[in-house]
C-alpha atoms as a PDB file:
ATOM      1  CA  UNK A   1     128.451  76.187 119.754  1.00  0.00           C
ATOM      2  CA  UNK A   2     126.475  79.199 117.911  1.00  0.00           C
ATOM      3  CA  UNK A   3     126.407  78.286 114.159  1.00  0.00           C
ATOM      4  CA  UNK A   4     125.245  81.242 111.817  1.00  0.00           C
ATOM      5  CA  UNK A   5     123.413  80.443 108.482  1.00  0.00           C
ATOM      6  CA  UNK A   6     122.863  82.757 105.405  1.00  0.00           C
ATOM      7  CA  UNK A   7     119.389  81.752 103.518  1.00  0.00           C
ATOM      8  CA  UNK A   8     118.543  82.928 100.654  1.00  0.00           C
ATOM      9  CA  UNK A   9     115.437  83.086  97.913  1.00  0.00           C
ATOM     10  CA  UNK A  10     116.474  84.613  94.153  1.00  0.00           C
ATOM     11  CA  UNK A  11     114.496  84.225  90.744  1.00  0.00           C
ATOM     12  CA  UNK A  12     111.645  85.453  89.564  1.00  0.00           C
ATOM     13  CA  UNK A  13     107.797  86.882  91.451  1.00  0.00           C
ATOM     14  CA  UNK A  14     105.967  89.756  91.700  1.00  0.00           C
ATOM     15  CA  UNK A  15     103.466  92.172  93.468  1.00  0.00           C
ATOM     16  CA  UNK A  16      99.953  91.482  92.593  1.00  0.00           C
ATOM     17  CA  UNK A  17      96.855  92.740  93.373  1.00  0.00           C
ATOM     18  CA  UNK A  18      93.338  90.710  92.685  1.00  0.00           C
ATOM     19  CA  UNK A  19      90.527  93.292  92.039  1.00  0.00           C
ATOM     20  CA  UNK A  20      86.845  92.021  91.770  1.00  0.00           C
ATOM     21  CA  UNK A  21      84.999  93.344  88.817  1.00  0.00           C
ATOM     22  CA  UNK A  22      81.370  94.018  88.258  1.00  0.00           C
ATOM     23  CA  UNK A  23      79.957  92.092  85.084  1.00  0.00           C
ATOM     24  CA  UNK A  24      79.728  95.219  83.566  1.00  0.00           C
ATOM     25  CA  UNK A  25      83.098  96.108  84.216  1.00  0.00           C
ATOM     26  CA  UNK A  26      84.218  92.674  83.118  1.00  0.00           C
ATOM     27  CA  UNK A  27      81.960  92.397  79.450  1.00  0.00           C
ATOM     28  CA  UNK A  28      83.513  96.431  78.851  1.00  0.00           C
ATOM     29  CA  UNK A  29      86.829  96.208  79.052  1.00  0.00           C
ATOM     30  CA  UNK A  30      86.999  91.946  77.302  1.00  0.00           C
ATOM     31  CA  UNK A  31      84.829  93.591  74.567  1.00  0.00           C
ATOM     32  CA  UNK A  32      87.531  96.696  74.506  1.00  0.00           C
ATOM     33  CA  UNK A  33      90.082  94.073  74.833  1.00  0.00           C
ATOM     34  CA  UNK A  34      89.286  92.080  71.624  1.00  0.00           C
ATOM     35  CA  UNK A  35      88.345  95.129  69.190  1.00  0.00           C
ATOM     36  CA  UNK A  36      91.936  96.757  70.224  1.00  0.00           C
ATOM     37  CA  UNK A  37      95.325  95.574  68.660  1.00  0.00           C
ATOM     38  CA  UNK A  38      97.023  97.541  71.958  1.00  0.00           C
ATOM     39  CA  UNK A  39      96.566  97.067  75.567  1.00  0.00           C
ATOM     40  CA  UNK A  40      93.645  99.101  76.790  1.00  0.00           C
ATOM     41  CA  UNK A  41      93.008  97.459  79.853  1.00  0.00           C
ATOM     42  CA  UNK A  42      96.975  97.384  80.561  1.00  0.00           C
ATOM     43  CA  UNK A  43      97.150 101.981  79.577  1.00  0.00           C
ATOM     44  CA  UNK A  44      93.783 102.343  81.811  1.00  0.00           C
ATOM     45  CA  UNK A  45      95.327 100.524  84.947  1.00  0.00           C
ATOM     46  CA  UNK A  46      98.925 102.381  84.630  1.00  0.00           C
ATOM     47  CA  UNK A  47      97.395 105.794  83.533  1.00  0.00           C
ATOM     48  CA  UNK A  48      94.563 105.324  85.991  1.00  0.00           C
ATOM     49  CA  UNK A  49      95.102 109.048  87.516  1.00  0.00           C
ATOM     50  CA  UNK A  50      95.023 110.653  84.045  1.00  0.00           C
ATOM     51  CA  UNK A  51      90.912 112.032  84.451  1.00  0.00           C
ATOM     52  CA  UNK A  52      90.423 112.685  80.651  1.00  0.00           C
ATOM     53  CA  UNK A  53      92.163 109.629  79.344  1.00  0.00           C
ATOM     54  CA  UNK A  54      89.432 107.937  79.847  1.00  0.00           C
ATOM     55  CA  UNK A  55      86.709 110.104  80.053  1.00  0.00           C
ATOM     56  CA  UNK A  56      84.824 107.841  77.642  1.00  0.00           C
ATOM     57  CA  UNK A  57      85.104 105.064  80.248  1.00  0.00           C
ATOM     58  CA  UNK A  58      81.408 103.980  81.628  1.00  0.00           C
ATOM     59  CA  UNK A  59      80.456 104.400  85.050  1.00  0.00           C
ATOM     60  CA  UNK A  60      79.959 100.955  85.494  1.00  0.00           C
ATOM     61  CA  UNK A  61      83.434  99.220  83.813  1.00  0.00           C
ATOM     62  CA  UNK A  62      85.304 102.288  85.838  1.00  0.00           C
ATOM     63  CA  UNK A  63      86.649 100.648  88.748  1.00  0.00           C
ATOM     64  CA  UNK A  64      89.311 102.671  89.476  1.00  0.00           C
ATOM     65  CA  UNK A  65      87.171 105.366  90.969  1.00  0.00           C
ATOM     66  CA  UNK A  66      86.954 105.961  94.555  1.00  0.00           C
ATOM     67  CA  UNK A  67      84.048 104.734  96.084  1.00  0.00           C
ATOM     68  CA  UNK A  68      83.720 106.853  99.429  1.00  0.00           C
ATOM     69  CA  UNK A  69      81.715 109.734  98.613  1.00  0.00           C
ATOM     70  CA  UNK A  70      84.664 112.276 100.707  1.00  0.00           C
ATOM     71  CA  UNK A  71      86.873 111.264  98.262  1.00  0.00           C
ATOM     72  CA  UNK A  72      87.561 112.967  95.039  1.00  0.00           C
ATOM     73  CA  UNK A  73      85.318 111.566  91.995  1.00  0.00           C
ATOM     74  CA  UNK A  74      87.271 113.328  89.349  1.00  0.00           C
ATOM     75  CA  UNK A  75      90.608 111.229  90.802  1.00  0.00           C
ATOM     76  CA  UNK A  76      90.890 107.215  89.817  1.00  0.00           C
ATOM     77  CA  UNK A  77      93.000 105.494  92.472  1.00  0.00           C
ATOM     78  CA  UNK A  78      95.971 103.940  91.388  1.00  0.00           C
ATOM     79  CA  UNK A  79      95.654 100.307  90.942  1.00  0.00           C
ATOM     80  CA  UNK A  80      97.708  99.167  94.498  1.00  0.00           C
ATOM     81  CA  UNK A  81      94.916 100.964  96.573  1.00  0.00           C
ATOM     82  CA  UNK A  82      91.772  99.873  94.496  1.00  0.00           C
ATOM     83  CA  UNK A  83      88.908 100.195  96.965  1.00  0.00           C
ATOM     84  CA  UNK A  84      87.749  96.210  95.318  1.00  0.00           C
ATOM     85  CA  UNK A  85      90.708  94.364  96.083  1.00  0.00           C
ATOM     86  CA  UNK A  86      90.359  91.127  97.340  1.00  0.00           C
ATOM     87  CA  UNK A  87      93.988  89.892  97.558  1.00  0.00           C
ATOM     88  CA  UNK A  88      96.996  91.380  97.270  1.00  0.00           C
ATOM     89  CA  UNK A  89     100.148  89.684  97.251  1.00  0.00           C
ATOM     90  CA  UNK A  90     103.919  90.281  97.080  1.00  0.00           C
ATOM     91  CA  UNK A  91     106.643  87.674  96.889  1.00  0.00           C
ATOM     92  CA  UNK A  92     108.311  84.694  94.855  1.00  0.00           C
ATOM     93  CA  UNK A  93     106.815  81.585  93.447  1.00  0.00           C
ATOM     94  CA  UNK A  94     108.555  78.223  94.604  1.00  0.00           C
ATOM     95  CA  UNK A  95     108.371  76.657  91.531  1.00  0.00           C
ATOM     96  CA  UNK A  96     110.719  79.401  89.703  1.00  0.00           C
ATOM     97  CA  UNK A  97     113.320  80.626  92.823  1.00  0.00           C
ATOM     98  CA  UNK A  98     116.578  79.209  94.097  1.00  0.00           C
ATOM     99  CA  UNK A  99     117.699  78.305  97.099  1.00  0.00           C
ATOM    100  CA  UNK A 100     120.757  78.949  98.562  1.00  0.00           C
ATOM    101  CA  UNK A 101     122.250  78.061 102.252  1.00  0.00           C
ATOM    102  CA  UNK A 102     125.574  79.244 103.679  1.00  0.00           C
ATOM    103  CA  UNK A 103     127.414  78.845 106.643  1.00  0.00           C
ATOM    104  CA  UNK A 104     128.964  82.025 107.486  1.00  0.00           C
ATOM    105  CA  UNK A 105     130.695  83.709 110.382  1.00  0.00           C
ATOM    106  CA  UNK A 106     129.405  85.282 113.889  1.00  0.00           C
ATOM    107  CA  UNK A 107     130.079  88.651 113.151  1.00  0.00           C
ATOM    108  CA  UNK A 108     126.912  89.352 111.542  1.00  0.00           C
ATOM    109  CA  UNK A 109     127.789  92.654 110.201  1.00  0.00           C
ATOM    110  CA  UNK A 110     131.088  91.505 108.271  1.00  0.00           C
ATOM    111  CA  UNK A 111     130.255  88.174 106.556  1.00  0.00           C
ATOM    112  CA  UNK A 112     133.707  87.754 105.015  1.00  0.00           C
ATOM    113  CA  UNK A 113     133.507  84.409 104.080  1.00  0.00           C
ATOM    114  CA  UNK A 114     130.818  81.596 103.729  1.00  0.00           C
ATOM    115  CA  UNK A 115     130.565  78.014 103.202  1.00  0.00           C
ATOM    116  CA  UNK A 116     128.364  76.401 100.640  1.00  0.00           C
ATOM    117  CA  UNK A 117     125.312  73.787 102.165  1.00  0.00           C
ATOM    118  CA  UNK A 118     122.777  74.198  99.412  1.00  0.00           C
ATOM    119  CA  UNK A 119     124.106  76.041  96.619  1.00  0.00           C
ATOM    120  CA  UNK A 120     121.280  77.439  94.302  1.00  0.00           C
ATOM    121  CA  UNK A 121     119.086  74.533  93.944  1.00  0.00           C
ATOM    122  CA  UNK A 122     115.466  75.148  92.848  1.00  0.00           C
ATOM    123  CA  UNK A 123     113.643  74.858  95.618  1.00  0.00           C
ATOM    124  CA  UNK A 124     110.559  72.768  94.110  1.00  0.00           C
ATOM    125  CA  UNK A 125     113.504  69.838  93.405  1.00  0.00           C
ATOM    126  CA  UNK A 126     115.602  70.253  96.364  1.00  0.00           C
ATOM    127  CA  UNK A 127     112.014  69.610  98.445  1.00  0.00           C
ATOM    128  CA  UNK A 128     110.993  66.955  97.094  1.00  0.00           C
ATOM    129  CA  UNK A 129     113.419  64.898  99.258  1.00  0.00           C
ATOM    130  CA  UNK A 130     111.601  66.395 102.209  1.00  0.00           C
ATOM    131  CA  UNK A 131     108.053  65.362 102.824  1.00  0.00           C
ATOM    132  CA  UNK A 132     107.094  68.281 105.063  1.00  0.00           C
ATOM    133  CA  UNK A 133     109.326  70.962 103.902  1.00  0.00           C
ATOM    134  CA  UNK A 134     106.745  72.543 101.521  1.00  0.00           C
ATOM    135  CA  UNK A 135     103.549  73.801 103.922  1.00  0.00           C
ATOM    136  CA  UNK A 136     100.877  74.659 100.841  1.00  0.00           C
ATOM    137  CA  UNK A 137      97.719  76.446 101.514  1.00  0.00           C
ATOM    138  CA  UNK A 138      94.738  77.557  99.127  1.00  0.00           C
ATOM    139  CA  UNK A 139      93.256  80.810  98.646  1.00  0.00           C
ATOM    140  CA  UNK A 140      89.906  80.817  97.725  1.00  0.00           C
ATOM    141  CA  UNK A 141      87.777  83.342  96.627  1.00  0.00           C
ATOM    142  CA  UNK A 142      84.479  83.861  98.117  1.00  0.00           C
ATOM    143  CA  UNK A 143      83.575  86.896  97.076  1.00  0.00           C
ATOM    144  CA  UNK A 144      83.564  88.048  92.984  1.00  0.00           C
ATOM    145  CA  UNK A 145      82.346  86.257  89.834  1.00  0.00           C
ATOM    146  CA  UNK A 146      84.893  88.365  88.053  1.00  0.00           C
ATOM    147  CA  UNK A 147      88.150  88.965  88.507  1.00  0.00           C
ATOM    148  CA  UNK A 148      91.112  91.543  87.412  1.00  0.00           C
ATOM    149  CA  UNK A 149      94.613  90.660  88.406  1.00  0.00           C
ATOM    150  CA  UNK A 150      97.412  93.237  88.020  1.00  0.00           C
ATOM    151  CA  UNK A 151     101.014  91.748  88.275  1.00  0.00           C
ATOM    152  CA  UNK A 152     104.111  93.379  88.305  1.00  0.00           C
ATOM    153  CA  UNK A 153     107.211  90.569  87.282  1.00  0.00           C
ATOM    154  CA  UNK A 154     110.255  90.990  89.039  1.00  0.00           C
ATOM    155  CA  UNK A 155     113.326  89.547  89.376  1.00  0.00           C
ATOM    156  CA  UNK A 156     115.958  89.186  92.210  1.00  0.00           C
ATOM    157  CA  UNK A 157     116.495  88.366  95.524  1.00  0.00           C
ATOM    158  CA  UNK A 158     113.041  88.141  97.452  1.00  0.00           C
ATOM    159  CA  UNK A 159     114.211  86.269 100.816  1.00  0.00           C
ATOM    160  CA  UNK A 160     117.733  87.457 102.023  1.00  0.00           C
ATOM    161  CA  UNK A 161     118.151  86.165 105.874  1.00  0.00           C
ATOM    162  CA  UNK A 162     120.665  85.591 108.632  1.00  0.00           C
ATOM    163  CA  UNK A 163     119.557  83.197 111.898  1.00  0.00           C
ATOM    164  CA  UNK A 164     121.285  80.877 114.530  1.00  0.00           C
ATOM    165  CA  UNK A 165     121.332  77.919 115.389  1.00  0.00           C
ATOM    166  CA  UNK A 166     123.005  75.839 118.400  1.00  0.00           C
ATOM    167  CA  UNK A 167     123.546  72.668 116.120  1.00  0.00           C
ATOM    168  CA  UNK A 168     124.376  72.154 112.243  1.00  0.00           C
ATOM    169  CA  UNK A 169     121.976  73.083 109.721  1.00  0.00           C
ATOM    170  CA  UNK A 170     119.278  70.586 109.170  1.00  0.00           C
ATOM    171  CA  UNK A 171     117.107  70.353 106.134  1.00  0.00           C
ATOM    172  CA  UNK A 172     114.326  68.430 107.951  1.00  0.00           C
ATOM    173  CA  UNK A 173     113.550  71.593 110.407  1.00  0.00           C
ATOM    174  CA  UNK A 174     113.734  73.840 107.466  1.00  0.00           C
ATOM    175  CA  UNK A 175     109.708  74.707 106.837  1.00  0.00           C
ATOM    176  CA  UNK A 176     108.205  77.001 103.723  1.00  0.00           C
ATOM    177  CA  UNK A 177     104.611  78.393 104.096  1.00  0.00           C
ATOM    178  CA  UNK A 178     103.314  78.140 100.712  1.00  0.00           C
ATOM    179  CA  UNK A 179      99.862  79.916  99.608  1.00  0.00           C
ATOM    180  CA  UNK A 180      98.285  79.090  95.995  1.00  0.00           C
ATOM    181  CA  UNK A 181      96.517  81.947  94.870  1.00  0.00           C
ATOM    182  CA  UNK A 182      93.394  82.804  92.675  1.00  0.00           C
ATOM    183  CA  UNK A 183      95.255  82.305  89.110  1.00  0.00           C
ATOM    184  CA  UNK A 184      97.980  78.915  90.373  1.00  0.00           C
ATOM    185  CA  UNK A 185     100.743  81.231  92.022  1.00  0.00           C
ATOM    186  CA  UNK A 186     102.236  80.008  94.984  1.00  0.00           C
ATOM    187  CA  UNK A 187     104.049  82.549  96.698  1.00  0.00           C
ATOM    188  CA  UNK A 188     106.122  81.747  99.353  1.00  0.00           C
ATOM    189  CA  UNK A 189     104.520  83.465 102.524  1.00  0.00           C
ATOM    190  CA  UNK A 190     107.165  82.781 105.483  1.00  0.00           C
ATOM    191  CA  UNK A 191     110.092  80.528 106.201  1.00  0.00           C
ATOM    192  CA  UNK A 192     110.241  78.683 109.045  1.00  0.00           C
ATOM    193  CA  UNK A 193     113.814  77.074 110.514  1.00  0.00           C
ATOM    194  CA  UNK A 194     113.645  74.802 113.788  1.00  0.00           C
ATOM    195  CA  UNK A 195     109.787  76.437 114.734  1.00  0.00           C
ATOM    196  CA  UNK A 196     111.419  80.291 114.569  1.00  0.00           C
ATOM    197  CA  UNK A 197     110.354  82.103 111.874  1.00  0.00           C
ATOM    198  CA  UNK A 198     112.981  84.112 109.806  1.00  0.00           C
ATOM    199  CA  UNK A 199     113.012  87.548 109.457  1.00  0.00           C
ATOM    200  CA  UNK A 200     114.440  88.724 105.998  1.00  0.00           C
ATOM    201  CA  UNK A 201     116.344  92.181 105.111  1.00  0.00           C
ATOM    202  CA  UNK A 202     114.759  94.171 102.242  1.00  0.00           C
ATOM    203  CA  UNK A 203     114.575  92.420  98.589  1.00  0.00           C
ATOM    204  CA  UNK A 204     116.457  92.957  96.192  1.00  0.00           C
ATOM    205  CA  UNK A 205     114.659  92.650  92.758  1.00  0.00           C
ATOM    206  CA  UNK A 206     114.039  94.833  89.794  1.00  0.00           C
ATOM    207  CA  UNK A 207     110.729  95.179  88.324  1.00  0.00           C
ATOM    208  CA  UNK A 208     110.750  93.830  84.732  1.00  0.00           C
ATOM    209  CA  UNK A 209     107.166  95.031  83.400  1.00  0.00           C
ATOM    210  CA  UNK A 210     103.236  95.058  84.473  1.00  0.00           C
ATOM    211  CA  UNK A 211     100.883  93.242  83.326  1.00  0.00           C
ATOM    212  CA  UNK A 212      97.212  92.524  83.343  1.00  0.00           C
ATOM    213  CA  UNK A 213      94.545  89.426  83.033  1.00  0.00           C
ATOM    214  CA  UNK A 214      91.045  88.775  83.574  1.00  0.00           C
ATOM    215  CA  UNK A 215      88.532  85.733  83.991  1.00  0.00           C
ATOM    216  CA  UNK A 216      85.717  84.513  85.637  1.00  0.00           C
ATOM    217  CA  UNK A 217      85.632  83.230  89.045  1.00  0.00           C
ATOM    218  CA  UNK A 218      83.009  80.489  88.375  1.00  0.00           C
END
């Protein structure tokens, strides 16, 4: 018999992107960062395609300009397709999203009812009664001293999936691919039931600000 499962991953992630910064860059804009009571790193990242904003804006800390020489100088990139991004990443962290699990009925396209296996447990708790459940895997960075990360919060549902399976749902085939990032996210990068990985349908989350850091690598 054909059972048909509902899984689904809701609470809070993002989209970021991991730029590497020059020292230059990175001395400018912490300097600019202390001597301002506002945000100017935050207004130069989301007004990035504003040319005389920032006109002021050295060479050197302006790493929002293209760096192909066909491109337009006078136009900054917007910060998703900065030419020095070293990771980018879009999803929700384990330790702040819910699980849920729901039996629900063949016809895929009419899920009238459902029945309750795992009903929104957070998933860093509900795995710690399975060893292998959590798969975790480092990130690390090779490549800048200096680092910008750009983060846009969300909230929502992230992982929204229907599969199969020929026998009753069981936890211990139930796999998450888990990848710690630069600045301790772990985003959840696939989920894995009985070796198949899931497919999910589009998220459902609302964006809930942006947001901006910077450090050194080491």
């Amino acid at each position: 018999m054909t059972h048909y499962y509902r899984l689904c991953l809701e609470g809070y992630g993002g989209d970021s992107a991991y730029i590497k910064l020059n020292k230059e860059a990175y001395d400018y804009w912490t300097k600019r960062q202390k001597e301002s009571d506002e945000d100017p790193l935050l207004d130069y990242v989301l007004e990035s395609e504003d040319v005389y904003a920032f006109s002021t804006v050295p060479e050197s800390a302006d790493f929002l300009l293209p760096t192909d020489k066909w491109d337009d100088a006078d136009e900054r990139n917007r910060w998703q397709e900065c030419k020095s991004i070293i990771a980018r990443q879009q999803g929700i962290d384990y330790r702040s999203c819910n699980l849920t699990v729901e039996e629900v009925p063949g016809n895929l396209n009419e899920v009238t009812y459902s029945i309750p296996i795992v009903k929104s447990i957070l998933l860093q708790d509900y795995a710690q009664d399975f060893p292998t459940m959590l798969n975790k895997t480092v990130l690390e960075d090779t490549e800048s001293h200096y680092m910008l990360q750009v983060y846009s919060s969300e909230k929502g549902v992230f992982f929204d999936s229907i599969f199969s399976s020929l026998n009753k749902f069981d936890p211990s085939k139930l796999h998450f691919n888990i990848k710690e990032y630069f600045n301790g996210d772990y985003i959840v990068e696939s989920i894995v039931y009985d070796n198949e990985v899931l497919k999910s349908n589009p998220p459902n989350i609302l964006t809930r600000g942006v947001s901006v850091s910077t450090w050194k690598s080491r």
